[in-house]
C-alpha atoms as a PDB file:
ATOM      1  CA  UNK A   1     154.172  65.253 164.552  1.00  0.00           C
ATOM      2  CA  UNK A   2     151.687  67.134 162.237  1.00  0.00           C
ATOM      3  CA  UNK A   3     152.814  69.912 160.312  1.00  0.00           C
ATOM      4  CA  UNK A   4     150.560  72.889 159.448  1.00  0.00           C
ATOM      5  CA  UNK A   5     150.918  74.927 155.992  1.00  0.00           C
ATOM      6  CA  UNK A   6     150.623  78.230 156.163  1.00  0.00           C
ATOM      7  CA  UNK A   7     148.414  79.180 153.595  1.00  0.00           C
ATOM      8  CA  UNK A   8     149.494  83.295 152.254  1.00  0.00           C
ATOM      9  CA  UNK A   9     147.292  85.693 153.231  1.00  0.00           C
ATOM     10  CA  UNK A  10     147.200  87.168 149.727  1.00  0.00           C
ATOM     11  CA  UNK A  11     145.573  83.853 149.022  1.00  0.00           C
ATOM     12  CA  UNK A  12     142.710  83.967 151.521  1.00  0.00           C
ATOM     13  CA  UNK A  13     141.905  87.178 150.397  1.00  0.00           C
ATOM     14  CA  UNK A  14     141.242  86.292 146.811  1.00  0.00           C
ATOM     15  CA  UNK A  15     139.109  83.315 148.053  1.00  0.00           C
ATOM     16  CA  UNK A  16     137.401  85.626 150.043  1.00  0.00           C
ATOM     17  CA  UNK A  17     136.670  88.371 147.523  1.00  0.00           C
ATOM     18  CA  UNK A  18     135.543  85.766 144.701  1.00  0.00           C
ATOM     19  CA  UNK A  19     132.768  84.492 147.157  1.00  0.00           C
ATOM     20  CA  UNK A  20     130.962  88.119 147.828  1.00  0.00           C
ATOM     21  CA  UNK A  21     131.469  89.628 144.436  1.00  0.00           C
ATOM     22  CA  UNK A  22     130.107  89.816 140.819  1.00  0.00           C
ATOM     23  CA  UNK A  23     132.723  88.981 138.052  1.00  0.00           C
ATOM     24  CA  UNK A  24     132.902  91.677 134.834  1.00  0.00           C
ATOM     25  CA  UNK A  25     131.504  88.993 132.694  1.00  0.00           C
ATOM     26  CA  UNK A  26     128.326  88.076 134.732  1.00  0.00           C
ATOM     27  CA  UNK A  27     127.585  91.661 135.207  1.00  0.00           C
ATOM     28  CA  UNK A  28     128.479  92.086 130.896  1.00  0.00           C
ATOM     29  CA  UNK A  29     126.143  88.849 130.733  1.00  0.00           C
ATOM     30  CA  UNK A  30     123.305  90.271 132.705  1.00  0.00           C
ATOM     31  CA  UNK A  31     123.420  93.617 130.577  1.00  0.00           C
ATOM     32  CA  UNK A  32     123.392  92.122 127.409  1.00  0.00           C
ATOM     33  CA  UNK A  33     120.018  90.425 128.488  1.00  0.00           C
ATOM     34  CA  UNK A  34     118.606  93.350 129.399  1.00  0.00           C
ATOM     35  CA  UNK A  35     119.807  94.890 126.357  1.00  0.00           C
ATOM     36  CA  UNK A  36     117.791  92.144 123.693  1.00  0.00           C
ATOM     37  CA  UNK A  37     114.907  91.972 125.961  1.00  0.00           C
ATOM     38  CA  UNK A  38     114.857  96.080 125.976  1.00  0.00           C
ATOM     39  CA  UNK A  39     115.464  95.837 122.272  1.00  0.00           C
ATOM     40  CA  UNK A  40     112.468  93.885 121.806  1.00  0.00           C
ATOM     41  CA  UNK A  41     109.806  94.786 124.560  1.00  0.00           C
ATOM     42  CA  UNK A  42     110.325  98.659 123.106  1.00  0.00           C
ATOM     43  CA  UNK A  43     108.877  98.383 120.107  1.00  0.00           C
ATOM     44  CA  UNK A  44     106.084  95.997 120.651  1.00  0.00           C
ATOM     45  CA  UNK A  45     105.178  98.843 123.307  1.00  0.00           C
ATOM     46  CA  UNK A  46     105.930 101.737 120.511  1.00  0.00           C
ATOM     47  CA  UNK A  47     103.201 100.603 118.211  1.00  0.00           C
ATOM     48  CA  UNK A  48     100.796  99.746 121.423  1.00  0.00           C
ATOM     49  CA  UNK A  49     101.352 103.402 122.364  1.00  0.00           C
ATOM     50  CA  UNK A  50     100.201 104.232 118.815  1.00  0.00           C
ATOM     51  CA  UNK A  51      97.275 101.990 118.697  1.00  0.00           C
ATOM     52  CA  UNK A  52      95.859 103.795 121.737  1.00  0.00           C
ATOM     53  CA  UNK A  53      95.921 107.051 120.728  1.00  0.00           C
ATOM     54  CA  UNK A  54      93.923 106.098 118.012  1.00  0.00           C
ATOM     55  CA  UNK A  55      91.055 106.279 119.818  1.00  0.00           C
ATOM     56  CA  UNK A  56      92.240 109.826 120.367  1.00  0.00           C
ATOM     57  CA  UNK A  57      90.824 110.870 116.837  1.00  0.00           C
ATOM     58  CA  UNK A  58      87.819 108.339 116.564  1.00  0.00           C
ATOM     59  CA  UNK A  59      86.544 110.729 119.672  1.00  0.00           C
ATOM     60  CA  UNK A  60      87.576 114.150 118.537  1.00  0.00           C
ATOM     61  CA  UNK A  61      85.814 112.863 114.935  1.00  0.00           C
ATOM     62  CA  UNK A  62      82.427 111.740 117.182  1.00  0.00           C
ATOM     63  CA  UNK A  63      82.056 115.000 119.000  1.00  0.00           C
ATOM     64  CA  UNK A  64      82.409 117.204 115.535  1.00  0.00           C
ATOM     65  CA  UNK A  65      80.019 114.920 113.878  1.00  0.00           C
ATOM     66  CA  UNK A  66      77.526 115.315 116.435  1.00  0.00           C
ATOM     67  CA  UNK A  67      77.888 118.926 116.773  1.00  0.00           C
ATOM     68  CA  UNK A  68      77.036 119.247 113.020  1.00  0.00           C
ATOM     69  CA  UNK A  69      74.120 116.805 113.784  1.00  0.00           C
ATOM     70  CA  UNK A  70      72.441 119.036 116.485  1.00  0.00           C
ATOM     71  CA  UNK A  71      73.493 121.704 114.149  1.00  0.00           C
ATOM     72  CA  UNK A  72      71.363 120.028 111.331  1.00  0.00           C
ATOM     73  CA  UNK A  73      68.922 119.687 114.143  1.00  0.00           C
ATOM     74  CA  UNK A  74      67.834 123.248 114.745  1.00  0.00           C
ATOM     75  CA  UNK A  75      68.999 124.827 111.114  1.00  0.00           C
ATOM     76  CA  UNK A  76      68.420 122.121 108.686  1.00  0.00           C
ATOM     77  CA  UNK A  77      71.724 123.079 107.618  1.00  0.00           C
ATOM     78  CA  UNK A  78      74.987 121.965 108.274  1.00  0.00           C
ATOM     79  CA  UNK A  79      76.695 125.279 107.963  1.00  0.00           C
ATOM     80  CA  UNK A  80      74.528 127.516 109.419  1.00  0.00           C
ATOM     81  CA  UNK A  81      76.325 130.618 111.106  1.00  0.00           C
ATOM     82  CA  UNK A  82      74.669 130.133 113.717  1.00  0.00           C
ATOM     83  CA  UNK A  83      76.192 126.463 114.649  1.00  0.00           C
ATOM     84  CA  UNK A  84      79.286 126.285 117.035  1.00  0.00           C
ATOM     85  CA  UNK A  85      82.613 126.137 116.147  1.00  0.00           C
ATOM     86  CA  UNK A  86      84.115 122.511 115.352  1.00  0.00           C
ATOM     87  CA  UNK A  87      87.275 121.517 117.647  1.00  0.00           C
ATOM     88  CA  UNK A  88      90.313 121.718 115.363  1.00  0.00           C
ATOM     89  CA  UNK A  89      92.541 119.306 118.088  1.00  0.00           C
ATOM     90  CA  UNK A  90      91.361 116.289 119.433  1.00  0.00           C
ATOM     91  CA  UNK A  91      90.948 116.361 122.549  1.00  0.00           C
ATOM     92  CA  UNK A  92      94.642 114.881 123.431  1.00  0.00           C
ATOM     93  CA  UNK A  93      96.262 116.620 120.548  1.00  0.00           C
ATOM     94  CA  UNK A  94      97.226 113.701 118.908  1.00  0.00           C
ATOM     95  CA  UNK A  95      95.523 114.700 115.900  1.00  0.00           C
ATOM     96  CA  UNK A  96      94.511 117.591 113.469  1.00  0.00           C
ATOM     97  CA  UNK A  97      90.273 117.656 112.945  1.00  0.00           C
ATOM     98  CA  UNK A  98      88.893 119.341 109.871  1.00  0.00           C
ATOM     99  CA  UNK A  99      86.236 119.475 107.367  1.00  0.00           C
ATOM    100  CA  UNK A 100      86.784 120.290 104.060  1.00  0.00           C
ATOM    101  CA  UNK A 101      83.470 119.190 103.231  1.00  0.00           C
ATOM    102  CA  UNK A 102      81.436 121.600 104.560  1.00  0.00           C
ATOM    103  CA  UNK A 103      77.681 122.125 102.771  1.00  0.00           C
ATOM    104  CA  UNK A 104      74.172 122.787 103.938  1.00  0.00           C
ATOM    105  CA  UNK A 105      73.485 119.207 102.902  1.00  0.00           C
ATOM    106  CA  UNK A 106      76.928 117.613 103.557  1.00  0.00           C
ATOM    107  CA  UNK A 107      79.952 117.241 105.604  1.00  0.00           C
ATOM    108  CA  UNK A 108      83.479 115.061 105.814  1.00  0.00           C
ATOM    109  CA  UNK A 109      84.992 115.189 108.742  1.00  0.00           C
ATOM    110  CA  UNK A 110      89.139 114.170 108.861  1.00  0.00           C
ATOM    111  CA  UNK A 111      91.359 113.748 111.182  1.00  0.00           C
ATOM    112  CA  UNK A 112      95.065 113.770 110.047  1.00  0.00           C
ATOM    113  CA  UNK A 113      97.769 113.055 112.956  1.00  0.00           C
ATOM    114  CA  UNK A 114     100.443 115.309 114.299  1.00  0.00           C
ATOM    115  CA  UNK A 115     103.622 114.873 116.080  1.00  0.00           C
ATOM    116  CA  UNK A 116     105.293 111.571 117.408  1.00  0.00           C
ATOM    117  CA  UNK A 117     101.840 110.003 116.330  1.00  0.00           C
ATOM    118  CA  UNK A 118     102.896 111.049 112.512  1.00  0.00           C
ATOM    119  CA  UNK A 119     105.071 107.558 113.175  1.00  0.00           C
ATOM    120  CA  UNK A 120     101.450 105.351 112.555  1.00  0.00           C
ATOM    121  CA  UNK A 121     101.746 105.158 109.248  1.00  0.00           C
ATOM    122  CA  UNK A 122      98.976 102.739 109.356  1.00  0.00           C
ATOM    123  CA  UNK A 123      96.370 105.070 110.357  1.00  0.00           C
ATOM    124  CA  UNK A 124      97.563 108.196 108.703  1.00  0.00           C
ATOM    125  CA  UNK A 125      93.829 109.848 108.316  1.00  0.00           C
ATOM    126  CA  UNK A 126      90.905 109.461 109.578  1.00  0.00           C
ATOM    127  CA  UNK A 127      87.211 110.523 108.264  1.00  0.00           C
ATOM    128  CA  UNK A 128      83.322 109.943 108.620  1.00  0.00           C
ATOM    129  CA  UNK A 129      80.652 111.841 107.062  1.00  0.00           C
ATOM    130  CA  UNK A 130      77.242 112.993 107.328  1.00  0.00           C
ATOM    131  CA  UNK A 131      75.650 109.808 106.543  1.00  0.00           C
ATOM    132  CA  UNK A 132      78.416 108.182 109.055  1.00  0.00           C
ATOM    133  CA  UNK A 133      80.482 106.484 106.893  1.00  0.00           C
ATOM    134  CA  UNK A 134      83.976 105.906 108.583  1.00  0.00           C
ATOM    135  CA  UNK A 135      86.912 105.265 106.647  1.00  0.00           C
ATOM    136  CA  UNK A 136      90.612 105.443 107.019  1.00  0.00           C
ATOM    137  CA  UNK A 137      93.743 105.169 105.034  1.00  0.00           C
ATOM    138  CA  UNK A 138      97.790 104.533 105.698  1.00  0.00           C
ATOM    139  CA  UNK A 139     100.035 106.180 104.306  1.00  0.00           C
ATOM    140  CA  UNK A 140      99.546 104.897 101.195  1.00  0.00           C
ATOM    141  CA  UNK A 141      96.282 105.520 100.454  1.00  0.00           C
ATOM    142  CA  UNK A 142      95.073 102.291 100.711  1.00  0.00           C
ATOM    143  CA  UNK A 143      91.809 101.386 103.255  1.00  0.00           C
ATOM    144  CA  UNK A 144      92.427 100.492 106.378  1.00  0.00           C
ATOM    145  CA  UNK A 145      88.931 101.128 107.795  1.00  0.00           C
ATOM    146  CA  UNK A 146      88.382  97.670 109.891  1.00  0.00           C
ATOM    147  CA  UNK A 147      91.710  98.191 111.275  1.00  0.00           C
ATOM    148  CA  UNK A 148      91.499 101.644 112.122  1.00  0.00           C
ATOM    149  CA  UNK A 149      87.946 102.493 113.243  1.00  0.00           C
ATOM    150  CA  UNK A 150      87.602  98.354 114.784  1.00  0.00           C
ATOM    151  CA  UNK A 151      84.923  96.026 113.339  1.00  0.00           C
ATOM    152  CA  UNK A 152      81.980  98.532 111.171  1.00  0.00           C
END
């Protein structure tokens, strides 16, 4: 004669629950992955971010420069009244355009970011001139034109 065990039910249901479900500690696993790979992958993608908008005041630089060049143009002056007015934005807003230099003979051109782009501390201003000499300095003054305006 063969017996049978009876096996509790209580039993059958924690066999059963352990085979469709997710323990706390996988799921803790899995989010502390996400967590260093987020903790890396954000600030490699920060300073892309800030790298791109770059190009933001390299443009909004180009378009005042040639303004003043067309302006030269017809006045033989680069501050002729009757020239139009420079853009004081790039064209994104990423940056502040000015010219403090400002002759009949002469200009400099600089553009000087502004909000959450303040954070590129490489690139902290930006300026070319009449003769189109780009340069650019971090936050420390010192020249960063190759890595700022690409190869000159």
């Amino acid at each position: 004669m063969t017996r049978s065990i009876d096996v509790p039910r209580s039993t059958e249901r924690l066999r059963q629950r352990g085979q469709r479900g997710v323990t706390l500690i996988e799921l803790l696993v899995v989010i502390a992955i996400i967590g260093i790979l987020a903790s890396i992958a954000y600030p490699n993608y920060r300073q892309f971010v800030l790298r791109a908008h770059r190009t933001d005041a390299i443009r909004g630089l180009t378009l005042n420069a040639q303004i003043l060049q067309r302006c030269y143009s017809q006045f033989f002056a680069f501050n002729n009244a009757g020239c139009p007015a420079l853009n004081a934005a790039s064209a994104n807003g990423y940056y502040t355009l000015a010219a403090p230099t400002l002759t009949a003979g002469a200009y400099t051109l600089t553009a000087v970011p502004v909000g959450a782009q303040a954070a590129d501390t490489t690139c902290a201003s930006f300026t070319i001139d009449q003769t189109g000499l780009q340069a650019a300095q971090d936050t420390a003054a010192v020249d960063q034109s190759t890595t700022c305006w690409g190869s000159n």
